[in-house]
C-alpha atoms as a PDB file:
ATOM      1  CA  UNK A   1       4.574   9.860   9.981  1.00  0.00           C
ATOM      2  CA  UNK A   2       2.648  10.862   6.868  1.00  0.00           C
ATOM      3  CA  UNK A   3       1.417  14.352   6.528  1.00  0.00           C
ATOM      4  CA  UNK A   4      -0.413  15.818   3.593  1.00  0.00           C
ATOM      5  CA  UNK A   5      -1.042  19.532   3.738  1.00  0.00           C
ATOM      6  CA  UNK A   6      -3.679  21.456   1.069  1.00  0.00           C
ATOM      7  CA  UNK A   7      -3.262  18.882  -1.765  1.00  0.00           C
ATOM      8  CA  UNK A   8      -4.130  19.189  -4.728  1.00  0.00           C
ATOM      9  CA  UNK A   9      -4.296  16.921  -8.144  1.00  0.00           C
ATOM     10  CA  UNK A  10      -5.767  18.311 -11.596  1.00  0.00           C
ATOM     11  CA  UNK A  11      -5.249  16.778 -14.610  1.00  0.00           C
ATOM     12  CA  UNK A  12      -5.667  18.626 -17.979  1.00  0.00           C
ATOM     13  CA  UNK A  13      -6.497  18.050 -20.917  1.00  0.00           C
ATOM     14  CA  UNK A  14      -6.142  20.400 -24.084  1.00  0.00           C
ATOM     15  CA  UNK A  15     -10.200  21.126 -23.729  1.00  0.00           C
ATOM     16  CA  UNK A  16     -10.993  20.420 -19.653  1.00  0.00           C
ATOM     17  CA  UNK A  17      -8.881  20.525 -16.720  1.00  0.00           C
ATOM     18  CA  UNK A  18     -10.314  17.563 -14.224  1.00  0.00           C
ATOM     19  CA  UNK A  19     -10.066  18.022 -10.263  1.00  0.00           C
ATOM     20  CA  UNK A  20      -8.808  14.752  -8.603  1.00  0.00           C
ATOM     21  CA  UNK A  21      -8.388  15.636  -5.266  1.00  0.00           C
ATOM     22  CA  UNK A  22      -8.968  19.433  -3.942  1.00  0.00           C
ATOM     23  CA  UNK A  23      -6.975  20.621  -0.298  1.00  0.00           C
ATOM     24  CA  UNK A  24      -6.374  17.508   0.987  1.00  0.00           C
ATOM     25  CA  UNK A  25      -5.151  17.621   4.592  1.00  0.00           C
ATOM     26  CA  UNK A  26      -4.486  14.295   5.976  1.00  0.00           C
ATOM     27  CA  UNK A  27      -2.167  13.208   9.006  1.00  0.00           C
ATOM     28  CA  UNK A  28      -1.298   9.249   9.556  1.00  0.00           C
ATOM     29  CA  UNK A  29       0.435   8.953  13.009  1.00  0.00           C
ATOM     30  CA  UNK A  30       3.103   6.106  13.194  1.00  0.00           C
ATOM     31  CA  UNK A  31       1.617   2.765  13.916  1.00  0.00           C
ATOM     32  CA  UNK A  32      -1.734   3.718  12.575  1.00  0.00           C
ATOM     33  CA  UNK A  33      -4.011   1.502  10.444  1.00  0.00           C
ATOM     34  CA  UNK A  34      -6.696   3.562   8.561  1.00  0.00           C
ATOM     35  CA  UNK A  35      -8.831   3.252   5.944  1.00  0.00           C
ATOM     36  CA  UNK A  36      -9.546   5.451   3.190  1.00  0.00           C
ATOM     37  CA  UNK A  37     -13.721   5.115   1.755  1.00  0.00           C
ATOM     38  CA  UNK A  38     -15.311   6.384  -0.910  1.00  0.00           C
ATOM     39  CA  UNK A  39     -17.119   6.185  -4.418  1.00  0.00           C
ATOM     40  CA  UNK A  40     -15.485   5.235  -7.685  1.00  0.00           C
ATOM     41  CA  UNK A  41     -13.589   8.227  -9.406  1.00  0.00           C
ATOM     42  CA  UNK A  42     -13.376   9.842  -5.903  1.00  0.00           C
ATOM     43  CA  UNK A  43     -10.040  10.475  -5.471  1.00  0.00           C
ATOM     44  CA  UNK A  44      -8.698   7.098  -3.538  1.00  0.00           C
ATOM     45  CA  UNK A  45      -6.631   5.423  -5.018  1.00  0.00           C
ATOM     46  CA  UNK A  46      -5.010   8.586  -6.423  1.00  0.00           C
ATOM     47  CA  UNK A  47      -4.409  10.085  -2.878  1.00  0.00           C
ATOM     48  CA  UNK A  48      -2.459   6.668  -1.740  1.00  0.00           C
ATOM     49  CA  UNK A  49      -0.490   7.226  -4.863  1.00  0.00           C
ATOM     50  CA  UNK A  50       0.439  10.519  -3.327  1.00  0.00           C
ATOM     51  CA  UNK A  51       1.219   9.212   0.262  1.00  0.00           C
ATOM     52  CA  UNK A  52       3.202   6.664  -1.015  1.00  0.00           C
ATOM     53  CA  UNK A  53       5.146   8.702  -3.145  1.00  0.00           C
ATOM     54  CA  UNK A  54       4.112   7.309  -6.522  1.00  0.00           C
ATOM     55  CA  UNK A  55       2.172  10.590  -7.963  1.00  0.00           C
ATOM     56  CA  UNK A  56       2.902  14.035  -7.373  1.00  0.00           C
ATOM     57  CA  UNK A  57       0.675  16.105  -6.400  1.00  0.00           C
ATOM     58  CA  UNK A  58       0.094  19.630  -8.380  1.00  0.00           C
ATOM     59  CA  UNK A  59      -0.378  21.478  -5.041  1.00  0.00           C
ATOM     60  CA  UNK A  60       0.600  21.087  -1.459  1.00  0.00           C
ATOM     61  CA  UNK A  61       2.937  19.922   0.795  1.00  0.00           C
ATOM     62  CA  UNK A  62       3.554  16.102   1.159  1.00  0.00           C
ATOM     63  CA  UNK A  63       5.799  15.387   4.461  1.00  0.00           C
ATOM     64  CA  UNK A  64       7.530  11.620   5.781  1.00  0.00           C
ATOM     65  CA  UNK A  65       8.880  11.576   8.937  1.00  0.00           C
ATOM     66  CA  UNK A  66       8.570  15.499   9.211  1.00  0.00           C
ATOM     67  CA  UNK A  67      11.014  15.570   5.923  1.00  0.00           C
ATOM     68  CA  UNK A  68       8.600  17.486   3.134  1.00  0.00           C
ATOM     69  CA  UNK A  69       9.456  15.095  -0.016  1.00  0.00           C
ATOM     70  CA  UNK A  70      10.018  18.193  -1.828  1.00  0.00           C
ATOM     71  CA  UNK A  71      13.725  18.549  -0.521  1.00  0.00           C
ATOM     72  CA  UNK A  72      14.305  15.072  -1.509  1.00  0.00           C
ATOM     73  CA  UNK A  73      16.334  14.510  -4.383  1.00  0.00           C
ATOM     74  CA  UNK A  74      15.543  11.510  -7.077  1.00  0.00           C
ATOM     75  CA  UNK A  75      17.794   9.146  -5.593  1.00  0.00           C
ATOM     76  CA  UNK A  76      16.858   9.394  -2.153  1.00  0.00           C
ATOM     77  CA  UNK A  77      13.080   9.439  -3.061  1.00  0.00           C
ATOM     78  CA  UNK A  78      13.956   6.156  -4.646  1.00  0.00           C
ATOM     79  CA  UNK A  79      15.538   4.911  -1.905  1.00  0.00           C
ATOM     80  CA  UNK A  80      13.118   6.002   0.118  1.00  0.00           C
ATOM     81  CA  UNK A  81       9.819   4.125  -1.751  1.00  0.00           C
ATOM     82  CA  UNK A  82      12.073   0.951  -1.562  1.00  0.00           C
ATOM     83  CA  UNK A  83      13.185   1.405   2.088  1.00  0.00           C
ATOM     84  CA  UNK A  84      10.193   2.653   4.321  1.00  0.00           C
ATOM     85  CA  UNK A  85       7.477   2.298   1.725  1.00  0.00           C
ATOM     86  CA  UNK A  86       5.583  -1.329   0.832  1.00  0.00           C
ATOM     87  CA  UNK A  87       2.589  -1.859  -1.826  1.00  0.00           C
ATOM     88  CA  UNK A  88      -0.154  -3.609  -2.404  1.00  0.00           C
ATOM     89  CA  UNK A  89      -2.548  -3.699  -5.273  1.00  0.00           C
ATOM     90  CA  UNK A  90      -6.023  -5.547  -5.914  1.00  0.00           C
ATOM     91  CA  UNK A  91      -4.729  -6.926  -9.108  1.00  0.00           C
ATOM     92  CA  UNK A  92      -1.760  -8.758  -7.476  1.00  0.00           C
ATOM     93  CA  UNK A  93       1.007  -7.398 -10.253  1.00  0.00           C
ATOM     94  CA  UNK A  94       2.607 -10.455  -9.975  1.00  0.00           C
ATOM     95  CA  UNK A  95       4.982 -11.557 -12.846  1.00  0.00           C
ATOM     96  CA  UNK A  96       3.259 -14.623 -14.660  1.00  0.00           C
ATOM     97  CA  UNK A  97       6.818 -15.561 -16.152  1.00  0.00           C
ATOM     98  CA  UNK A  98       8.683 -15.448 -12.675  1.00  0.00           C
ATOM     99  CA  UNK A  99       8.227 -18.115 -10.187  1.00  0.00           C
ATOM    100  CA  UNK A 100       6.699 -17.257  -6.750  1.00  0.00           C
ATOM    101  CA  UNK A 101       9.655 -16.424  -4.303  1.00  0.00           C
ATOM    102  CA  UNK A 102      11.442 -14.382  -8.006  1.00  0.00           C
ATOM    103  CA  UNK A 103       8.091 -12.430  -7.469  1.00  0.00           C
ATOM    104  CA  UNK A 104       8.945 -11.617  -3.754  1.00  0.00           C
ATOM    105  CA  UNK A 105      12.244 -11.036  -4.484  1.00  0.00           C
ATOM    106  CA  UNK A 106      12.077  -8.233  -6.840  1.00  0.00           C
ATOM    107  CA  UNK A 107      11.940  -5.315  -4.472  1.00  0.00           C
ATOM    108  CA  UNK A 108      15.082  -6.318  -3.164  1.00  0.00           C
ATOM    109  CA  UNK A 109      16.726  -6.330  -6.612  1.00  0.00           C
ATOM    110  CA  UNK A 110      16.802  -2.238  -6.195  1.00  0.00           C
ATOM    111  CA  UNK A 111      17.936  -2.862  -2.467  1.00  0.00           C
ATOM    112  CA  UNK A 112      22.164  -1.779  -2.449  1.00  0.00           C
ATOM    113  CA  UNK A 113      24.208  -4.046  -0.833  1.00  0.00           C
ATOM    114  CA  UNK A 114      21.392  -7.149  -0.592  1.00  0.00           C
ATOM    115  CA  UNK A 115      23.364 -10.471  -1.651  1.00  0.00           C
ATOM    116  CA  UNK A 116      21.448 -12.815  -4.096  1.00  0.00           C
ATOM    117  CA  UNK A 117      21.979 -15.475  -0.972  1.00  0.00           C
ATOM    118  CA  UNK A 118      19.943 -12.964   1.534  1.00  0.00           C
ATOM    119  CA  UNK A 119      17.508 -12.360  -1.134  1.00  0.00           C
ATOM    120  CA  UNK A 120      16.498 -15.410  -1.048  1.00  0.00           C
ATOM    121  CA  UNK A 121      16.779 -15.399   2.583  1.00  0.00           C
ATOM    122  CA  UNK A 122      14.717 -12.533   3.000  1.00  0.00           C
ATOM    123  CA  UNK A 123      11.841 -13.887   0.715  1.00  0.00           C
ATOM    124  CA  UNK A 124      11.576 -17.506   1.847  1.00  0.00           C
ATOM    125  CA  UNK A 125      10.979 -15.641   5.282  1.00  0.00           C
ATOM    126  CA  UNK A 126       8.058 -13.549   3.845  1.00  0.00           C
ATOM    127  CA  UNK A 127       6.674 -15.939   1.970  1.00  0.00           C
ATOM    128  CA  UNK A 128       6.659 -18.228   5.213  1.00  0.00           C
ATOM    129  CA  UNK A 129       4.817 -15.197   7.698  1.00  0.00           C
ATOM    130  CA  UNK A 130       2.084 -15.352   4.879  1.00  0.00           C
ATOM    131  CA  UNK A 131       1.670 -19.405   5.058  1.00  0.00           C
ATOM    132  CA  UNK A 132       2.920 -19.755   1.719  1.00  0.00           C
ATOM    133  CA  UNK A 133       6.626 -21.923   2.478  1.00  0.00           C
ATOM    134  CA  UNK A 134       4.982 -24.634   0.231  1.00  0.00           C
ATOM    135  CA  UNK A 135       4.520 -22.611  -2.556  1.00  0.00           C
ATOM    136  CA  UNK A 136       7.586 -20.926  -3.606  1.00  0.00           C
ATOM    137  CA  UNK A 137       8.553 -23.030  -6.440  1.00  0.00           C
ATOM    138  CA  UNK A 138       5.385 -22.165  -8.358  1.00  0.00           C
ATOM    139  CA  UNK A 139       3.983 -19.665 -10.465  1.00  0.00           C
ATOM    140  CA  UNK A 140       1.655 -16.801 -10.059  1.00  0.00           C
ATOM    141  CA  UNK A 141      -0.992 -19.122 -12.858  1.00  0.00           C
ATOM    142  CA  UNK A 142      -0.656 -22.073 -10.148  1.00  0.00           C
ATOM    143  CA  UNK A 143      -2.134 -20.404  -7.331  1.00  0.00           C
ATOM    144  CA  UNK A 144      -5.554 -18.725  -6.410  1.00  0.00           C
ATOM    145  CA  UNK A 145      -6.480 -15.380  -5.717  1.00  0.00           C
ATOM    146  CA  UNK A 146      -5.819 -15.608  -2.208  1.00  0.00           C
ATOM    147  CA  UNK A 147      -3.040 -17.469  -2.565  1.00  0.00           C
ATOM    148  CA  UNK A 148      -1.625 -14.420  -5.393  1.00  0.00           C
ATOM    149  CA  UNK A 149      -3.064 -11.612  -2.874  1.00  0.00           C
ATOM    150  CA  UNK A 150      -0.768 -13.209  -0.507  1.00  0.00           C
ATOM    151  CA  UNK A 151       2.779 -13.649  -2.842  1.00  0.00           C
ATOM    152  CA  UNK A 152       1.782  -9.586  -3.135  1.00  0.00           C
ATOM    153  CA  UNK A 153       1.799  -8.981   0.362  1.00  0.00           C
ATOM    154  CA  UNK A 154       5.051 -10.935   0.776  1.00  0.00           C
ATOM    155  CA  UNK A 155       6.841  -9.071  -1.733  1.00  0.00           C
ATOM    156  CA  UNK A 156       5.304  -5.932  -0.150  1.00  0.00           C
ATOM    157  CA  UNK A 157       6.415  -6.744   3.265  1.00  0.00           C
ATOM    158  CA  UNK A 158      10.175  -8.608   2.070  1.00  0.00           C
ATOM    159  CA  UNK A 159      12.004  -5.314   2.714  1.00  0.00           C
ATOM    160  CA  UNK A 160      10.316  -4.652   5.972  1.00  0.00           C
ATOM    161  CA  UNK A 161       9.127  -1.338   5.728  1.00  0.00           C
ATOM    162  CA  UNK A 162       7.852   0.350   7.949  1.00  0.00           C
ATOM    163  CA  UNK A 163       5.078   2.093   6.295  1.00  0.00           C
ATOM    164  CA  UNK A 164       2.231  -0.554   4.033  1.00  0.00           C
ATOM    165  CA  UNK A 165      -0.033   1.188   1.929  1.00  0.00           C
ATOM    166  CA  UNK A 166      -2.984  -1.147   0.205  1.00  0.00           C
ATOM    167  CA  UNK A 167      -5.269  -0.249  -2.793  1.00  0.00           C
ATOM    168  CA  UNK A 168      -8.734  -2.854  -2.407  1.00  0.00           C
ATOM    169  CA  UNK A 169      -6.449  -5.442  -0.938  1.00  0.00           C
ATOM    170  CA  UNK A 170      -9.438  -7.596  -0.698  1.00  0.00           C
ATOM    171  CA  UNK A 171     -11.562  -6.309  -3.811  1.00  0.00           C
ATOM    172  CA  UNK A 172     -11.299  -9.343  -5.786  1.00  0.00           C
ATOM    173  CA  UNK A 173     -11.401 -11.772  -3.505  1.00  0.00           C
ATOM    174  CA  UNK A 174     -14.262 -13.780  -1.476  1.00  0.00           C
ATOM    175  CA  UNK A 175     -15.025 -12.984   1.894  1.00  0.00           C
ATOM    176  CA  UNK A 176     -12.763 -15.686   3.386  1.00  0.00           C
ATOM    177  CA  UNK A 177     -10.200 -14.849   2.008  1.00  0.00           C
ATOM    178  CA  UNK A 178     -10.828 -11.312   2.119  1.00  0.00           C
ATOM    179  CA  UNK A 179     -10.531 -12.296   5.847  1.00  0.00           C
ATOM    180  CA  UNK A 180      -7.645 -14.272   5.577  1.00  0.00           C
ATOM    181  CA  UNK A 181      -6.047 -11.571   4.244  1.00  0.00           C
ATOM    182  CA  UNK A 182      -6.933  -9.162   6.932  1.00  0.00           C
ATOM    183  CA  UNK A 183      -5.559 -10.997   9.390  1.00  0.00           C
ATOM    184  CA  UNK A 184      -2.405 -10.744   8.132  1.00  0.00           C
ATOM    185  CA  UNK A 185      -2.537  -6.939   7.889  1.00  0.00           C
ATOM    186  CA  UNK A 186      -3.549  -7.347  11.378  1.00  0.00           C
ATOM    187  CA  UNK A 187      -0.568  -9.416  12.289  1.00  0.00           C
ATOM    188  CA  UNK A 188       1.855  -6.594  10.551  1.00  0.00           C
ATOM    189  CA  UNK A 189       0.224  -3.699  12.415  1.00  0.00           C
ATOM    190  CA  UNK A 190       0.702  -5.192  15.894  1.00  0.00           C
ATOM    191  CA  UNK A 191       3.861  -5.496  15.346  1.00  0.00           C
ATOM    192  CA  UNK A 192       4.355  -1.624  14.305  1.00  0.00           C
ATOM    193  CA  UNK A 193       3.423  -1.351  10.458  1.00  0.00           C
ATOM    194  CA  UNK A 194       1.966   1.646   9.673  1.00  0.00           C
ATOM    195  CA  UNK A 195      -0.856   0.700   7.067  1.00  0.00           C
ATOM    196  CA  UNK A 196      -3.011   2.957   5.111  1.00  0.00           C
ATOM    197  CA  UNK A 197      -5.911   0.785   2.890  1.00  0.00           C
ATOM    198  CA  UNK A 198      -8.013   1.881   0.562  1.00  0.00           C
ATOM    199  CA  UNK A 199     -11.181  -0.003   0.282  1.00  0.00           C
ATOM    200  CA  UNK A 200     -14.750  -0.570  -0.654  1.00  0.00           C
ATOM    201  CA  UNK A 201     -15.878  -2.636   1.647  1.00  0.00           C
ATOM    202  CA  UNK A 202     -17.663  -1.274   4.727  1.00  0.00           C
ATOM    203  CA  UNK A 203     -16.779  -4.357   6.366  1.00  0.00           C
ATOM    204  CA  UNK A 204     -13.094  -4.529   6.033  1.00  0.00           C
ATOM    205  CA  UNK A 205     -13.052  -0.840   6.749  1.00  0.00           C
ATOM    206  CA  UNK A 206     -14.455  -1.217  10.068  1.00  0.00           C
ATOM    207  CA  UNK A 207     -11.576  -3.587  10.902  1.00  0.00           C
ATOM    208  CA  UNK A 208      -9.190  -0.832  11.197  1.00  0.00           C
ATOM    209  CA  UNK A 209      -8.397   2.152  13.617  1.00  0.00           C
ATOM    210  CA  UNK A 210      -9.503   5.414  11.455  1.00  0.00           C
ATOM    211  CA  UNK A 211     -11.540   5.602   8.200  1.00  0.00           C
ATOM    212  CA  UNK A 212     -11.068   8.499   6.569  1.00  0.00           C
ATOM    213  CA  UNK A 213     -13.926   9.009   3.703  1.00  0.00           C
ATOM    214  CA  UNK A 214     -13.469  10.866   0.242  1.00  0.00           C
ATOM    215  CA  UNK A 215     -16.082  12.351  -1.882  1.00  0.00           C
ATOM    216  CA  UNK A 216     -15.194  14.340  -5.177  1.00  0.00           C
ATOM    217  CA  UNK A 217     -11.892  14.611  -4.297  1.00  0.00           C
ATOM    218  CA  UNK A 218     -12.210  16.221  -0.742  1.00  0.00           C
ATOM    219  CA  UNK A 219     -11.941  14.468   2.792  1.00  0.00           C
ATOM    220  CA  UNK A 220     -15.584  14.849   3.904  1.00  0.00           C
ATOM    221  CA  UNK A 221     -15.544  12.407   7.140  1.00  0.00           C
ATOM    222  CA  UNK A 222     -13.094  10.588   9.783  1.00  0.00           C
ATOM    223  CA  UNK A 223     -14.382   8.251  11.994  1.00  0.00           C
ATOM    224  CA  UNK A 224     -12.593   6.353  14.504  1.00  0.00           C
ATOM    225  CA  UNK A 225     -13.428   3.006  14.754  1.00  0.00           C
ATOM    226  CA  UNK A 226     -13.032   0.068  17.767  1.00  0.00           C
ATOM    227  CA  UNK A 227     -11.584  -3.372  16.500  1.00  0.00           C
ATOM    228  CA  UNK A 228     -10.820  -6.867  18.135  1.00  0.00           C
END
């Protein structure tokens, strides 16, 4: 589904030129859930940026669906990041002005041919598959971190794609609800999500099918891993 061939991130500067991530090769089959491990500044969270189509990498080939992205134009690739593509971030993102279910709507505002009506629809359904129907009314201020974590993953999952990528997911959370929320990954993946997570936490790592470890920018380690 995702396959990463030889990439390659440097940034410059006018006096250095910094390696992020040096030939990468990386293949996620479809229905996978793996997670990426390493050390701070090792290249993580910049080589999810790259799968899911947020950064561009400054050498290699980066393919979806056997499609490299290169032949995509900027419209599809747009259309493809809102389609097929869902995020989640450890510091929530959520919209302190907006109320919950305007939160969970938003990816949908880019969606063509989405009425306001099945917005709404389509959120008040994802907010519900993350135990949240009681909440909607409320704002991101009202609610805990778990309870935030969880509006992200709703408005991650609202446009049911089938590809979830997660940056520390669980890094600012406790461990219950680091569980809590791990459940609910697990609920997406058996029913098809492809998830990729990025994570710090041995723990949470082992609860998935693959982890894939990172060190100075270069894949050093997979291990496959048996869950419940």
């Amino acid at each position: 589904m995702i396959k990463l061939e030889n990439i390659e991130k440097l940034y410059r500067t006018d006096t250095m030129e910094t390696v992020a991530l040096g030939n990468v090769n990386l293949e996620v089959e479809d229905g996978e859930f793996i997670s990426i491990m390493g050390p701070s500044g090792s290249g993580k969270s910049t080589l999810l940026n790259i799968m899911g189509l947020l950064d561009v990498p400054s050498g290699g080939t980066v393919s979806l669906n056997g499609n490299p992205i290169e032949s995509y134009r900027d419209r599809h690739l747009a259309r493809v990041r809102n389609e097929q593509l869902g995020f989640i971030f450890q510091s929530f993102h959520l919209i302190s002005d907006l109320s919950v279910v305007d939160n969970v709507e938003i990816p949908l505002l880019y969606r063509s041919g989405v009425s306001g009506s099945e917005r709404r629809k389509m959120a008040l359904e994802a907010l519900d598959r993350v135990g949240l129907s009681s909440r909607v009314k409320h704002f991101p201020s009202q609610l805990s971190g778990g309870q935030q974590q969880r509006v992200a993953i709703a408005r991650a999952i609202v446009g049911k794609p089938r590809i979830l990528l997660a940056d520390e997911p669980t890094g600012n959370l406790d461990s219950a609800m680091g569980d809590e929320i791990m459940g609910i990954l697990h609920e997406l993946h058996s029913e098809g999500t492809t998830i990729v997570m990025v994570t710090h936490d041995a723990r949470m790592a082992e609860m998935t099918e693959r982890i894939v470890r990172v060190f100075d920018g270069q894949l050093v380690a997979a291990q496959e891993v048996q869950y419940a």
